[in-house]
PDB file of N, CA and C in Angstrom:
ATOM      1  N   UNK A   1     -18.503  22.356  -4.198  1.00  0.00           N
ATOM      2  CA  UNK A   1     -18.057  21.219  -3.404  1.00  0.00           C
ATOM      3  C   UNK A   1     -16.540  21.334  -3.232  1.00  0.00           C
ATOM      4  N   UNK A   2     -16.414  20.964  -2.230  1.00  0.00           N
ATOM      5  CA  UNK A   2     -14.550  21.322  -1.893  1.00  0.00           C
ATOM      6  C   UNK A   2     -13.865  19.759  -2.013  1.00  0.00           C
ATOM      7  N   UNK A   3     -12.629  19.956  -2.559  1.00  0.00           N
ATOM      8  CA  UNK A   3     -11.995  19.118  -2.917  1.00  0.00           C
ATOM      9  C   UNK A   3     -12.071  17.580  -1.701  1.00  0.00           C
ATOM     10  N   UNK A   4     -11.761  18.142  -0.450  1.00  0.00           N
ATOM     11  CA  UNK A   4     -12.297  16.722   0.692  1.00  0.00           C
ATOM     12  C   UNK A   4     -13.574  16.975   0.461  1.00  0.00           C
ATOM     13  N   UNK A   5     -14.838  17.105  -0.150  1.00  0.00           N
ATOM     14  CA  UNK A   5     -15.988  16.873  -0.017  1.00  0.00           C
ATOM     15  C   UNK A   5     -15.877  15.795  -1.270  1.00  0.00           C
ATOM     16  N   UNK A   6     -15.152  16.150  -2.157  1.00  0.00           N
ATOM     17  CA  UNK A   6     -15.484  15.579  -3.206  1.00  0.00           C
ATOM     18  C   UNK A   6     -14.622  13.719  -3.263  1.00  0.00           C
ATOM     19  N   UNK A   7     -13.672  13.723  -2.398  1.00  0.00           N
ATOM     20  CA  UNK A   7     -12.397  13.037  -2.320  1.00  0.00           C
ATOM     21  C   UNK A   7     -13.309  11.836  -1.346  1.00  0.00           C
ATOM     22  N   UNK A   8     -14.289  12.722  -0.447  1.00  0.00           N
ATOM     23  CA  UNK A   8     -15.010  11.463   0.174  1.00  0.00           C
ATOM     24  C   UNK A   8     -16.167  10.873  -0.396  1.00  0.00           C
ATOM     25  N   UNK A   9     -16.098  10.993  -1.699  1.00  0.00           N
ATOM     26  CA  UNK A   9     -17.191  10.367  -2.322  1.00  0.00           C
ATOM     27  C   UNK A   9     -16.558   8.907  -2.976  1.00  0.00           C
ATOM     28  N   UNK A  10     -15.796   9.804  -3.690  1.00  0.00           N
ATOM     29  CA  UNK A  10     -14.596   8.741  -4.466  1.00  0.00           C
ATOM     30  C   UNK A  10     -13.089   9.208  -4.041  1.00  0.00           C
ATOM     31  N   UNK A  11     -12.538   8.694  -2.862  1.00  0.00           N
ATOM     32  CA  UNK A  11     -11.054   8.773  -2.521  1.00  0.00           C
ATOM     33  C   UNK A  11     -10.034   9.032  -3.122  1.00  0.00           C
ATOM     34  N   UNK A  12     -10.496   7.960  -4.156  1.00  0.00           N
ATOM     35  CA  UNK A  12      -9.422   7.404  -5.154  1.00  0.00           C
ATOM     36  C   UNK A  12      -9.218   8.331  -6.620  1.00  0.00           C
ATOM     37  N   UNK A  13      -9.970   8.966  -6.455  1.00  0.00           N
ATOM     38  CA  UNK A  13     -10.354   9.652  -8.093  1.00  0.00           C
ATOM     39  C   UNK A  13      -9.291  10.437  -8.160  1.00  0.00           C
ATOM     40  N   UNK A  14      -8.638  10.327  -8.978  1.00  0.00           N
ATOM     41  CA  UNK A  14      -7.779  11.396  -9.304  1.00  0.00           C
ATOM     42  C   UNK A  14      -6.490  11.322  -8.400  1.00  0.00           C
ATOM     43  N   UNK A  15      -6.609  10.555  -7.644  1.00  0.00           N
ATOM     44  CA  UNK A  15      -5.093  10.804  -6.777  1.00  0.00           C
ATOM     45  C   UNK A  15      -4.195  10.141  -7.733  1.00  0.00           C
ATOM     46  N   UNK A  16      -2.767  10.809  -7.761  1.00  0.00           N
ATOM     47  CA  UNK A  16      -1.572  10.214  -7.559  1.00  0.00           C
ATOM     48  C   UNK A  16      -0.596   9.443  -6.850  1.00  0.00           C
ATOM     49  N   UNK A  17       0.481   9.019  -7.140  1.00  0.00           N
ATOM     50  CA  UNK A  17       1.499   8.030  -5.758  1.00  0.00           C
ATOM     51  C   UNK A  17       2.232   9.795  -5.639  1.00  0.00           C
ATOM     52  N   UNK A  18       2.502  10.478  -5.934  1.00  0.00           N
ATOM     53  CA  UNK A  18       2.876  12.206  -4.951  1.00  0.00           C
ATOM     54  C   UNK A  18       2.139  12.263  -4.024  1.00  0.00           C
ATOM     55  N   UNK A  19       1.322  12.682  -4.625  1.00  0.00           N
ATOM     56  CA  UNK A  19      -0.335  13.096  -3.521  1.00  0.00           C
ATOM     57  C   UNK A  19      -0.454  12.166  -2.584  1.00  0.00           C
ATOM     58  N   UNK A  20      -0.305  10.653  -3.001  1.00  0.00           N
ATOM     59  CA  UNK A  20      -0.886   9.959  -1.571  1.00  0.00           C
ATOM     60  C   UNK A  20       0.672  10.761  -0.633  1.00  0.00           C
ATOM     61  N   UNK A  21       1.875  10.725  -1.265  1.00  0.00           N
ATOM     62  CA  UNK A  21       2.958  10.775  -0.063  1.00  0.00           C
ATOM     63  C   UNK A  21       3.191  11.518   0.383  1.00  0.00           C
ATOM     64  N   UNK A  22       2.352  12.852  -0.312  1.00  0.00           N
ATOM     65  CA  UNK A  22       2.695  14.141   0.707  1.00  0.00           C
ATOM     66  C   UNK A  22       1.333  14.108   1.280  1.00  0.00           C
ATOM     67  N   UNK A  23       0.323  13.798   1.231  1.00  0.00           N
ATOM     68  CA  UNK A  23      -0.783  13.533   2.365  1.00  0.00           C
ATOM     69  C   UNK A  23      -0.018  12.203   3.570  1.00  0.00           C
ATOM     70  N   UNK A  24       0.597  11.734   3.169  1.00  0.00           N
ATOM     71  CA  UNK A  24       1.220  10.466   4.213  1.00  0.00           C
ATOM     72  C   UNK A  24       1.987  11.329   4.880  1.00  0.00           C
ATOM     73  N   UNK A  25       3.167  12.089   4.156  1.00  0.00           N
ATOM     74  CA  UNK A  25       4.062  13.088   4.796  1.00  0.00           C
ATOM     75  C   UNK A  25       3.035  14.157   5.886  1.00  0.00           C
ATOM     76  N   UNK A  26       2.323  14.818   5.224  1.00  0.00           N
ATOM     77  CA  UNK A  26       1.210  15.478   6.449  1.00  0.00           C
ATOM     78  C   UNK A  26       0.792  14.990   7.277  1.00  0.00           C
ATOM     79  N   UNK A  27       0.329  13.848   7.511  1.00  0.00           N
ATOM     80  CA  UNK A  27      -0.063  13.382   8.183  1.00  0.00           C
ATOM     81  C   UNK A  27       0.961  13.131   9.471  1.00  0.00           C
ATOM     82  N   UNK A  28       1.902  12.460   9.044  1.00  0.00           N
ATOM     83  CA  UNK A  28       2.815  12.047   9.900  1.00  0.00           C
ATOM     84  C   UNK A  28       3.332  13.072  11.020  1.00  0.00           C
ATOM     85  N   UNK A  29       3.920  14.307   9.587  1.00  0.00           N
ATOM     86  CA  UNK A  29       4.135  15.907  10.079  1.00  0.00           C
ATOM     87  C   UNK A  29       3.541  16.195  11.370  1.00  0.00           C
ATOM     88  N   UNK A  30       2.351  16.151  11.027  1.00  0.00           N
ATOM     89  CA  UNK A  30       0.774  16.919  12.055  1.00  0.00           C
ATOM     90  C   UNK A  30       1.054  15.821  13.472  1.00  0.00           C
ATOM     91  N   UNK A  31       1.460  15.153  13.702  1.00  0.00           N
ATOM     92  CA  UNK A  31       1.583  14.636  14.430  1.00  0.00           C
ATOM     93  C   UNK A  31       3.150  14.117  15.287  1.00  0.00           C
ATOM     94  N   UNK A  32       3.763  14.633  14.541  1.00  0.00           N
ATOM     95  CA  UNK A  32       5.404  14.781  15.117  1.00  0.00           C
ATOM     96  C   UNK A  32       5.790  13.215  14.841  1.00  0.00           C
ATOM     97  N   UNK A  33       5.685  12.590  13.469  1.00  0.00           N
ATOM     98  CA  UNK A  33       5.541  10.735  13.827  1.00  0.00           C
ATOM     99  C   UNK A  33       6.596  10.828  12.671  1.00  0.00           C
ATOM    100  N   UNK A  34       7.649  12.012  12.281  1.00  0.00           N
ATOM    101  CA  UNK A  34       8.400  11.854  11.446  1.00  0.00           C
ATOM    102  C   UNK A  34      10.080  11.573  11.725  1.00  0.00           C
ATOM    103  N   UNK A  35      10.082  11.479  13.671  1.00  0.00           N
ATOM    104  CA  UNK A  35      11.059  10.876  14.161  1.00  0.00           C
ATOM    105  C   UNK A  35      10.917   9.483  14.157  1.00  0.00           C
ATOM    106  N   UNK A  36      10.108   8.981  14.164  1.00  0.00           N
ATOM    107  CA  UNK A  36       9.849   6.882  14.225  1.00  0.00           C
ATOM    108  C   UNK A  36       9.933   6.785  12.805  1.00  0.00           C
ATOM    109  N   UNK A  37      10.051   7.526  11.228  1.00  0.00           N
ATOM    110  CA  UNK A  37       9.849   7.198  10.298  1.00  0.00           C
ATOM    111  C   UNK A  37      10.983   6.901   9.906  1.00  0.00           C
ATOM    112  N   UNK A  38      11.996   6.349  10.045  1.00  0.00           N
ATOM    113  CA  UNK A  38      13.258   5.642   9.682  1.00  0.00           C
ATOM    114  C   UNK A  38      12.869   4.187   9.133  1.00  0.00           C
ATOM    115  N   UNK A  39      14.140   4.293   7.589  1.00  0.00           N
ATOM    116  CA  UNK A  39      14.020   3.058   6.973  1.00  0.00           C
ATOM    117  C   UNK A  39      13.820   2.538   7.911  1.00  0.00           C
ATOM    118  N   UNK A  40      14.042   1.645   8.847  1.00  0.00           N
ATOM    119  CA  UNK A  40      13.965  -0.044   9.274  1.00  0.00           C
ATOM    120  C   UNK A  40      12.917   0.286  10.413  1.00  0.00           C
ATOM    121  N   UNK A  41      12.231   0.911  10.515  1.00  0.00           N
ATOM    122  CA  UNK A  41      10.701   0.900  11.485  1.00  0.00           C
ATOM    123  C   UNK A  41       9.508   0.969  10.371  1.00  0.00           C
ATOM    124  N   UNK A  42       9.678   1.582   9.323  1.00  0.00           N
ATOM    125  CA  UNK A  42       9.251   1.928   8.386  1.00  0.00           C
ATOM    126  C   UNK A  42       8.684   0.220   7.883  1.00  0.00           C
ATOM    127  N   UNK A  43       9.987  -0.121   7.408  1.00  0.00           N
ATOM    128  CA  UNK A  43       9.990  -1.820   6.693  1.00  0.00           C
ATOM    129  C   UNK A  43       9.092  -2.726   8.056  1.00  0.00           C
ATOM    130  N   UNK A  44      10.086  -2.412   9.143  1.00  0.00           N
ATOM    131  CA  UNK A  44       9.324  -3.379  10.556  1.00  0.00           C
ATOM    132  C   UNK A  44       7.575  -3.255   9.983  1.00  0.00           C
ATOM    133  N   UNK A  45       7.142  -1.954  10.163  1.00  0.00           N
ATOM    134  CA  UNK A  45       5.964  -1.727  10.322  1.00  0.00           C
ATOM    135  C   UNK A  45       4.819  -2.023   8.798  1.00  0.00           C
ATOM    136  N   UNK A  46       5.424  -2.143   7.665  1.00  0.00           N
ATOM    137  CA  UNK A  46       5.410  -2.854   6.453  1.00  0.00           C
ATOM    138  C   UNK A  46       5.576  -4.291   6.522  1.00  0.00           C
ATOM    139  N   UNK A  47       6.017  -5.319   6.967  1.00  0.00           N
ATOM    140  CA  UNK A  47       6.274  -6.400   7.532  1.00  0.00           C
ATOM    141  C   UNK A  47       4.959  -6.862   8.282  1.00  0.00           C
ATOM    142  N   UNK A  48       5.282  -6.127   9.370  1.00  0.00           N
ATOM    143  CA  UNK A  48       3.677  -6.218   9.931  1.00  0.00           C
ATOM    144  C   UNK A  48       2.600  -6.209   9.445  1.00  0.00           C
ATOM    145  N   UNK A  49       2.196  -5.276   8.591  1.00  0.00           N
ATOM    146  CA  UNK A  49       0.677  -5.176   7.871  1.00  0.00           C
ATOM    147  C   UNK A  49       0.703  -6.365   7.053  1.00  0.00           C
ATOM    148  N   UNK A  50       1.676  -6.752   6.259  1.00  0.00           N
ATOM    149  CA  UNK A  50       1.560  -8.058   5.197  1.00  0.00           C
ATOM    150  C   UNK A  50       1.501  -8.834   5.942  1.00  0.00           C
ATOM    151  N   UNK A  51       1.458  -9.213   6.953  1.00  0.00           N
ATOM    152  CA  UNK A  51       1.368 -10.205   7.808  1.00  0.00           C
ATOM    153  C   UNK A  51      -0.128 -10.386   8.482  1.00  0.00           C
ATOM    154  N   UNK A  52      -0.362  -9.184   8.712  1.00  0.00           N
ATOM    155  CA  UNK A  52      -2.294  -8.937   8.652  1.00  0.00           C
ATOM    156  C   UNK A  52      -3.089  -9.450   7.842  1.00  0.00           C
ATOM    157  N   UNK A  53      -2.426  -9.283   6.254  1.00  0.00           N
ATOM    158  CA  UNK A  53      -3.207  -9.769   5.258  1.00  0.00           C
ATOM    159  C   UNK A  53      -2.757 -11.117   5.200  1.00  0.00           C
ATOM    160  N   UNK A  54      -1.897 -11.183   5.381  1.00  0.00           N
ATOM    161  CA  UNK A  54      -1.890 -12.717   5.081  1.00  0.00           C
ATOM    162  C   UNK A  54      -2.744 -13.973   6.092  1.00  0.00           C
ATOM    163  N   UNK A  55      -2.468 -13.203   7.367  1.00  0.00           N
ATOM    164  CA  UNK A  55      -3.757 -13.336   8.560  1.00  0.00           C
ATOM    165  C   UNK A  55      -4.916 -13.740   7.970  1.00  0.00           C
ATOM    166  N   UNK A  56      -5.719 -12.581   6.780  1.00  0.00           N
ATOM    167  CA  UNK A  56      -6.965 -12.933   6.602  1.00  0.00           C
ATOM    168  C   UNK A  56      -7.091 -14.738   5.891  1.00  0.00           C
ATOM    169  N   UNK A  57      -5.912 -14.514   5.481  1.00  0.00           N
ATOM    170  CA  UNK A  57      -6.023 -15.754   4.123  1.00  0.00           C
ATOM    171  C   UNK A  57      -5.253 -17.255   4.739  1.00  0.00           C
ATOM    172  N   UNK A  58      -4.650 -17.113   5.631  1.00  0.00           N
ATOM    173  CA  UNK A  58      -4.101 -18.022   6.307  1.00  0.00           C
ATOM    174  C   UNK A  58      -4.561 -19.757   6.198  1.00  0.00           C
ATOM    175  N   UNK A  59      -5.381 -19.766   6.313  1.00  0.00           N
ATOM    176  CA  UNK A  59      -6.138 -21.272   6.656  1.00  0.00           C
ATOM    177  C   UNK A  59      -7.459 -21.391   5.827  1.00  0.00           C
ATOM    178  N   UNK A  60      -7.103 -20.711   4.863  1.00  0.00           N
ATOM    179  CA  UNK A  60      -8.492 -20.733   3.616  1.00  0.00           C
ATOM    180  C   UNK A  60      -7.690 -21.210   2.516  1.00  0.00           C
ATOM    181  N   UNK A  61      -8.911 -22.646   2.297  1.00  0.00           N
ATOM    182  CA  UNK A  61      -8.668 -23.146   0.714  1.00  0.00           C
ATOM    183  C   UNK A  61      -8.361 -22.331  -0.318  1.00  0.00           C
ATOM    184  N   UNK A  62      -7.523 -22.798  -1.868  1.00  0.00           N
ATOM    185  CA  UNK A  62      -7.753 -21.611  -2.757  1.00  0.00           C
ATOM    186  C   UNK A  62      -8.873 -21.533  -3.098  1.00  0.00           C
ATOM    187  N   UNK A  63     -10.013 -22.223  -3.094  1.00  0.00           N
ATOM    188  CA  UNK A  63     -11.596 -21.550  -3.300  1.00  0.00           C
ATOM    189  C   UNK A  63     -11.797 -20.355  -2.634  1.00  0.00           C
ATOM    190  N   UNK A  64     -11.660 -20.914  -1.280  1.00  0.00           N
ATOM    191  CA  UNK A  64     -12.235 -19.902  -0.453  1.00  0.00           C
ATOM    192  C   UNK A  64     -11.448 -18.786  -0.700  1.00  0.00           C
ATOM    193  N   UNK A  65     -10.089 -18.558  -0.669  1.00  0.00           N
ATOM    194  CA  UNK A  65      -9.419 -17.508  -1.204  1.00  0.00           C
ATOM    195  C   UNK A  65      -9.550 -16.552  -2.272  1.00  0.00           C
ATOM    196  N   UNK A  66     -10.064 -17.508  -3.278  1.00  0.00           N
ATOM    197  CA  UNK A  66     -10.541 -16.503  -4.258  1.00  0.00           C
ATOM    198  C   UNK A  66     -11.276 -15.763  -4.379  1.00  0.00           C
ATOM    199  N   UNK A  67     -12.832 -16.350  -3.337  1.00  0.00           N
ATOM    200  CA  UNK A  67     -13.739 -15.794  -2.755  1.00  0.00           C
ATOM    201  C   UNK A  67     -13.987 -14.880  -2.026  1.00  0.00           C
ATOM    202  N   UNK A  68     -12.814 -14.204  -1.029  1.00  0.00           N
ATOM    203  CA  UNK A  68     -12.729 -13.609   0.012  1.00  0.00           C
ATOM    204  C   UNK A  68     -13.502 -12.311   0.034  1.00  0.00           C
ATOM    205  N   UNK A  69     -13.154 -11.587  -0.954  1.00  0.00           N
ATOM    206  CA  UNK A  69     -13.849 -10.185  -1.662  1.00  0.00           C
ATOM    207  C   UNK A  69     -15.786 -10.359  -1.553  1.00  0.00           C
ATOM    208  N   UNK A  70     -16.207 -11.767  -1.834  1.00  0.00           N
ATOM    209  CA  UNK A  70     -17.682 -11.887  -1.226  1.00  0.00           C
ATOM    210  C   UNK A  70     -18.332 -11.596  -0.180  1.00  0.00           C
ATOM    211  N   UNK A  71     -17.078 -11.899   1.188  1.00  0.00           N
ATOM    212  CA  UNK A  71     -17.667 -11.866   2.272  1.00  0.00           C
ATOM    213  C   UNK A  71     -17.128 -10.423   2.928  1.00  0.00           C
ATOM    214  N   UNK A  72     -18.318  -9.472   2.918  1.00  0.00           N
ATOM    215  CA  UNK A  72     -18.072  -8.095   3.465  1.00  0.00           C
ATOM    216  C   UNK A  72     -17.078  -7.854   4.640  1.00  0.00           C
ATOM    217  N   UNK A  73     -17.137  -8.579   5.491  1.00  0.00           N
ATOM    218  CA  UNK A  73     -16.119  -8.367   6.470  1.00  0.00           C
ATOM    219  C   UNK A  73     -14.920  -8.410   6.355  1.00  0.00           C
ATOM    220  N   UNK A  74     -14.285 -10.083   5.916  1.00  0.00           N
ATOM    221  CA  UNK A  74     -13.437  -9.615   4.798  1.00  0.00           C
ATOM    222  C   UNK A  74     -12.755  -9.135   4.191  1.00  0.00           C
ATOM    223  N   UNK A  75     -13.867  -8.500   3.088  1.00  0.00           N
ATOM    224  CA  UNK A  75     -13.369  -7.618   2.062  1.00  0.00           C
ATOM    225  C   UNK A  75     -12.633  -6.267   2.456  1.00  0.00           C
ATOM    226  N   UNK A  76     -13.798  -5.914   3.580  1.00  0.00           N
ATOM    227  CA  UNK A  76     -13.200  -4.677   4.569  1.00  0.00           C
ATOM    228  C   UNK A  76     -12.025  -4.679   5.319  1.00  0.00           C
ATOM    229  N   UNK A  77     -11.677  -6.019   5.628  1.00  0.00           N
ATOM    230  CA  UNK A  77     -10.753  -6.527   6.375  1.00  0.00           C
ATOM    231  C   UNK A  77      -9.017  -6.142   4.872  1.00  0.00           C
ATOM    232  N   UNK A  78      -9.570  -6.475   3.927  1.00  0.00           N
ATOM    233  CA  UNK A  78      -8.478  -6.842   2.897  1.00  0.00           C
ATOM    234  C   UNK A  78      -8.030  -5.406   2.650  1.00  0.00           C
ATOM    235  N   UNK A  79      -9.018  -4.604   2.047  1.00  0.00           N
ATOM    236  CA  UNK A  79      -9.186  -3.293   1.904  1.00  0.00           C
ATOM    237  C   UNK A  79      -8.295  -2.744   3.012  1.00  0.00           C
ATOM    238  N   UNK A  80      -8.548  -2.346   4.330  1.00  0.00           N
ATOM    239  CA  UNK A  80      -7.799  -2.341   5.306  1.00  0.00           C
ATOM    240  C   UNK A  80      -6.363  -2.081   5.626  1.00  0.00           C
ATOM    241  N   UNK A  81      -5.929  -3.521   5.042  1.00  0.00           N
ATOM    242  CA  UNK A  81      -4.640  -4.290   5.119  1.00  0.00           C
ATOM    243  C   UNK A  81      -3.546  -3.781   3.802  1.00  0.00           C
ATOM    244  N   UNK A  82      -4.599  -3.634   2.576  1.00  0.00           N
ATOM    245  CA  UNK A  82      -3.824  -3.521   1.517  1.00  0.00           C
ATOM    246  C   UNK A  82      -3.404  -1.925   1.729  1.00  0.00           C
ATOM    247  N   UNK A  83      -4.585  -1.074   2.343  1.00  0.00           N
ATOM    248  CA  UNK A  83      -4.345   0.549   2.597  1.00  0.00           C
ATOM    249  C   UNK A  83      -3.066   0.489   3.220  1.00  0.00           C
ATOM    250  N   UNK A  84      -3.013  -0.219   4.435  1.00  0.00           N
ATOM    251  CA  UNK A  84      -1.693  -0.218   5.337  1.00  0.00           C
ATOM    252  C   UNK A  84      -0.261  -0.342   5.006  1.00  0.00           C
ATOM    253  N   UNK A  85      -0.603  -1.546   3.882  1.00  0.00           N
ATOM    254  CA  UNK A  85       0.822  -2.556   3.419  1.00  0.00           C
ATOM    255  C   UNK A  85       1.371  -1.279   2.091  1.00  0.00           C
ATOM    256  N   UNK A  86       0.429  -0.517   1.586  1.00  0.00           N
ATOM    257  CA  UNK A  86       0.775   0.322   0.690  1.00  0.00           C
ATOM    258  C   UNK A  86       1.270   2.138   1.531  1.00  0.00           C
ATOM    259  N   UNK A  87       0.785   2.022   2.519  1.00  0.00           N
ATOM    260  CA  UNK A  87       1.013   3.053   2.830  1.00  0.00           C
ATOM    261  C   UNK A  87       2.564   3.113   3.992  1.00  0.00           C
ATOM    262  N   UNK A  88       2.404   2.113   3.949  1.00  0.00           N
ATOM    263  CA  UNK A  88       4.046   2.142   4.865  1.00  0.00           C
ATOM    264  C   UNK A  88       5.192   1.542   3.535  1.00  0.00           C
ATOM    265  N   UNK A  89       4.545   1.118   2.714  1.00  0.00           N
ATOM    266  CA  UNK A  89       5.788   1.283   1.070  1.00  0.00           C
ATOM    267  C   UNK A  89       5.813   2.581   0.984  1.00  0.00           C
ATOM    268  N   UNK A  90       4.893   3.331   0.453  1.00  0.00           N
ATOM    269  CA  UNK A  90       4.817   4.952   0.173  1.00  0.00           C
ATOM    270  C   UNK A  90       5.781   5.492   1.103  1.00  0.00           C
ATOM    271  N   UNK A  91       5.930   5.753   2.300  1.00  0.00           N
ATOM    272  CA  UNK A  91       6.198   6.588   3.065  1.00  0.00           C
ATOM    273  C   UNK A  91       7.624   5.896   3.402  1.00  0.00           C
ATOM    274  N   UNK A  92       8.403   4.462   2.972  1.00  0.00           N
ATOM    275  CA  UNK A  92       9.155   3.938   3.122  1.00  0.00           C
ATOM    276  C   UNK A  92       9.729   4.880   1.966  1.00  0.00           C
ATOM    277  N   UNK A  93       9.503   4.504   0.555  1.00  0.00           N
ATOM    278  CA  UNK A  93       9.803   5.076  -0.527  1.00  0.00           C
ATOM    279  C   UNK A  93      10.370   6.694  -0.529  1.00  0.00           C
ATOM    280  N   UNK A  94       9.388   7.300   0.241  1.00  0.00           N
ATOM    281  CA  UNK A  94       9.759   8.856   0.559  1.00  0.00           C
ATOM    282  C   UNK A  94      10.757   9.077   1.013  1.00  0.00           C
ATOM    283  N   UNK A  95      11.402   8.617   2.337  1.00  0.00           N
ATOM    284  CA  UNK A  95      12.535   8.214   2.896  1.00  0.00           C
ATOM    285  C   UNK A  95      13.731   7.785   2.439  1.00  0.00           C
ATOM    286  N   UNK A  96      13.636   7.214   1.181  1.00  0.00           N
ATOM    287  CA  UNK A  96      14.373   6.356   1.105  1.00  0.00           C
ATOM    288  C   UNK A  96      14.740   7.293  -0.568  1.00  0.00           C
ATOM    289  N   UNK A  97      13.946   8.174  -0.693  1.00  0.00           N
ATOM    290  CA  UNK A  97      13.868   8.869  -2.306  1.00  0.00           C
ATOM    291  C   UNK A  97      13.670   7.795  -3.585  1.00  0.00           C
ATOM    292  N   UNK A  98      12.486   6.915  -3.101  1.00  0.00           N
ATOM    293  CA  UNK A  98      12.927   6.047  -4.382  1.00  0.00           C
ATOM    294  C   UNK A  98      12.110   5.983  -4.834  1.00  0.00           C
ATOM    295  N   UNK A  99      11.271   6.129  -6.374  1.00  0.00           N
ATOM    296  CA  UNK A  99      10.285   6.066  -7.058  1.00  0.00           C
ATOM    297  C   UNK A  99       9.156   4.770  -7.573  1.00  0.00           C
ATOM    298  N   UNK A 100       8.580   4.626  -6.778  1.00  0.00           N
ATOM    299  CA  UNK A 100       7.856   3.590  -6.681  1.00  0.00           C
ATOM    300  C   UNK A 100       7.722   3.347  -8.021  1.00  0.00           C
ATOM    301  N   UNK A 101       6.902   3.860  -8.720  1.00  0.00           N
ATOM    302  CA  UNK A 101       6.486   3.539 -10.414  1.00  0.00           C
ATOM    303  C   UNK A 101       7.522   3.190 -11.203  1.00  0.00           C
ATOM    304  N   UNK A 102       9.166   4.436 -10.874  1.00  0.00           N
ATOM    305  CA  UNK A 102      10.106   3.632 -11.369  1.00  0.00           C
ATOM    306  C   UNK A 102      10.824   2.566 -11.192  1.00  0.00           C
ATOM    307  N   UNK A 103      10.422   2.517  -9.950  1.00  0.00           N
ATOM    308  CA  UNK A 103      10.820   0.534  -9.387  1.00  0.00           C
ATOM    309  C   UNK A 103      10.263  -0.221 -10.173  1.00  0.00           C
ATOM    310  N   UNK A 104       9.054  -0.205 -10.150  1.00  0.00           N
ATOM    311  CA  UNK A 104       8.537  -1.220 -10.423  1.00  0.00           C
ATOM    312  C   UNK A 104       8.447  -1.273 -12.088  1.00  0.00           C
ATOM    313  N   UNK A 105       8.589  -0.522 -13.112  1.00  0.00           N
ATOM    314  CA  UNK A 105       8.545  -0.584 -14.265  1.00  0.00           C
ATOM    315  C   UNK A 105       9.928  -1.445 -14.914  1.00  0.00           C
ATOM    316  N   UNK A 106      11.391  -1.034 -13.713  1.00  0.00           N
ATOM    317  CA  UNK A 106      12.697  -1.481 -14.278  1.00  0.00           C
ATOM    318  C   UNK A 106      12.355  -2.509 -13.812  1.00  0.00           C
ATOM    319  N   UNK A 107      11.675  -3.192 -12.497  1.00  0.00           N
ATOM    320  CA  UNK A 107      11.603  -4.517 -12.388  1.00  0.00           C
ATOM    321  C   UNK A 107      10.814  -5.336 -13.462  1.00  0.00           C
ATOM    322  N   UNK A 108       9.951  -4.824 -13.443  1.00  0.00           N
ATOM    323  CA  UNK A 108       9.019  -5.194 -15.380  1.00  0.00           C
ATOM    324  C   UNK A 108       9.856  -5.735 -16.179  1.00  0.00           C
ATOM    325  N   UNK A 109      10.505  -4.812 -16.398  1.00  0.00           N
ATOM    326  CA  UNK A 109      11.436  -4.940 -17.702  1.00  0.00           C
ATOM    327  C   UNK A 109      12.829  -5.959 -17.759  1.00  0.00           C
ATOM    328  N   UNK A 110      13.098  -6.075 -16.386  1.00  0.00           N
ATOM    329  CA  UNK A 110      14.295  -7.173 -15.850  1.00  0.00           C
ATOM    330  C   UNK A 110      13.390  -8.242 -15.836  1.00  0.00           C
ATOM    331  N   UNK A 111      12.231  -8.739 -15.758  1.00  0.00           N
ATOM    332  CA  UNK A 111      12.062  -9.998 -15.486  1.00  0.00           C
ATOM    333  C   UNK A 111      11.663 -10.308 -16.769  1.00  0.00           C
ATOM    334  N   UNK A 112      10.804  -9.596 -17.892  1.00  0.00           N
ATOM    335  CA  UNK A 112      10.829  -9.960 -19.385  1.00  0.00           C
ATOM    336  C   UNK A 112      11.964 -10.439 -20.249  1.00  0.00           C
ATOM    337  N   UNK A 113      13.142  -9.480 -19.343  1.00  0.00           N
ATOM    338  CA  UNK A 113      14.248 -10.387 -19.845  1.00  0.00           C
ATOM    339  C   UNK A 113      14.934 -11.709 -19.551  1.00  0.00           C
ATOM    340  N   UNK A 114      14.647 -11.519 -18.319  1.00  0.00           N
ATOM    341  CA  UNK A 114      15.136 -12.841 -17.810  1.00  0.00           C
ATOM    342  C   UNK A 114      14.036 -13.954 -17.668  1.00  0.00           C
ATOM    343  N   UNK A 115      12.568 -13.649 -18.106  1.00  0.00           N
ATOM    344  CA  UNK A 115      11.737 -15.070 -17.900  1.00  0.00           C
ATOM    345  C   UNK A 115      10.585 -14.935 -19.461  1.00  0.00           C
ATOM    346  N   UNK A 116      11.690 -14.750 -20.626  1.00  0.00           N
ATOM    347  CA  UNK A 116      10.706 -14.536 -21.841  1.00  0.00           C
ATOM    348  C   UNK A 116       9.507 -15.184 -21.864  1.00  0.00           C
ATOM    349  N   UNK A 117       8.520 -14.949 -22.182  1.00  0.00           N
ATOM    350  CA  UNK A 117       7.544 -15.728 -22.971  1.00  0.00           C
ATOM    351  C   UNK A 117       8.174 -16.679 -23.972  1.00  0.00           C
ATOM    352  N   UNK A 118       7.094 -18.174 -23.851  1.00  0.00           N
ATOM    353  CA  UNK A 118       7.370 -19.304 -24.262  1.00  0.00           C
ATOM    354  C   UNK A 118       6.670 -18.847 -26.275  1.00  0.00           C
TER     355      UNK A 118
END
């Protein structure tokens, strides 16, 4: 079984945040879409997708919100949105040389300090 045979079973298995960004980087590559990839089209177009998702959730109770993942369309819809909103961070990040995991771990660690547990 070849690695895309196997990747379309389970996508997710085994990938890394590298791997997704040099498959994002290919992608883009293969298609000459690495002149529009500048920070601030990048963010524009990140902006946008969170705004999709937030679309889904807009005018739903927090019941219904919590619920959302029940209703298949939906869910597909969320799924979707979250692929998008993560994949224009990734490819923002690339650009920008900045390490997602290490962002977000120093931000971890700045807000433990600044919002201790009671």
């Amino acid at each position: 079984m070849s690695e895309h045979e196997n990747r379309a079973e389970n996508p997710a298995e085994e990938l890394t945040v590298p791997e997704l960004q040099r498959r994002l980087a290919e992608f883009a590559a293969a298609r000459d879409w690495q002149q529009y990839h500048t920070p601030k089209n990048l963010v524009a177009a990140l902006t946008v997708e969170a705004g999709e998702l937030l679309e889904i959730f807009q005018w739903l109770t927090p019941e219904q919100a919590a619920g959302v993942m029940a209703d298949a369309e939906a869910a597909h819809r969320v799924h979707d949105e979250v692929a998008d909103v993560l994949a224009y961070l990734l490819q923002l990040c690339t650009v920008l040389e900045v390490d997602p995991l290490q962002a977000l771990a120093e931000k971890i660690e700045r807000n433990e300090s600044r919002f201790p547990a009671p």
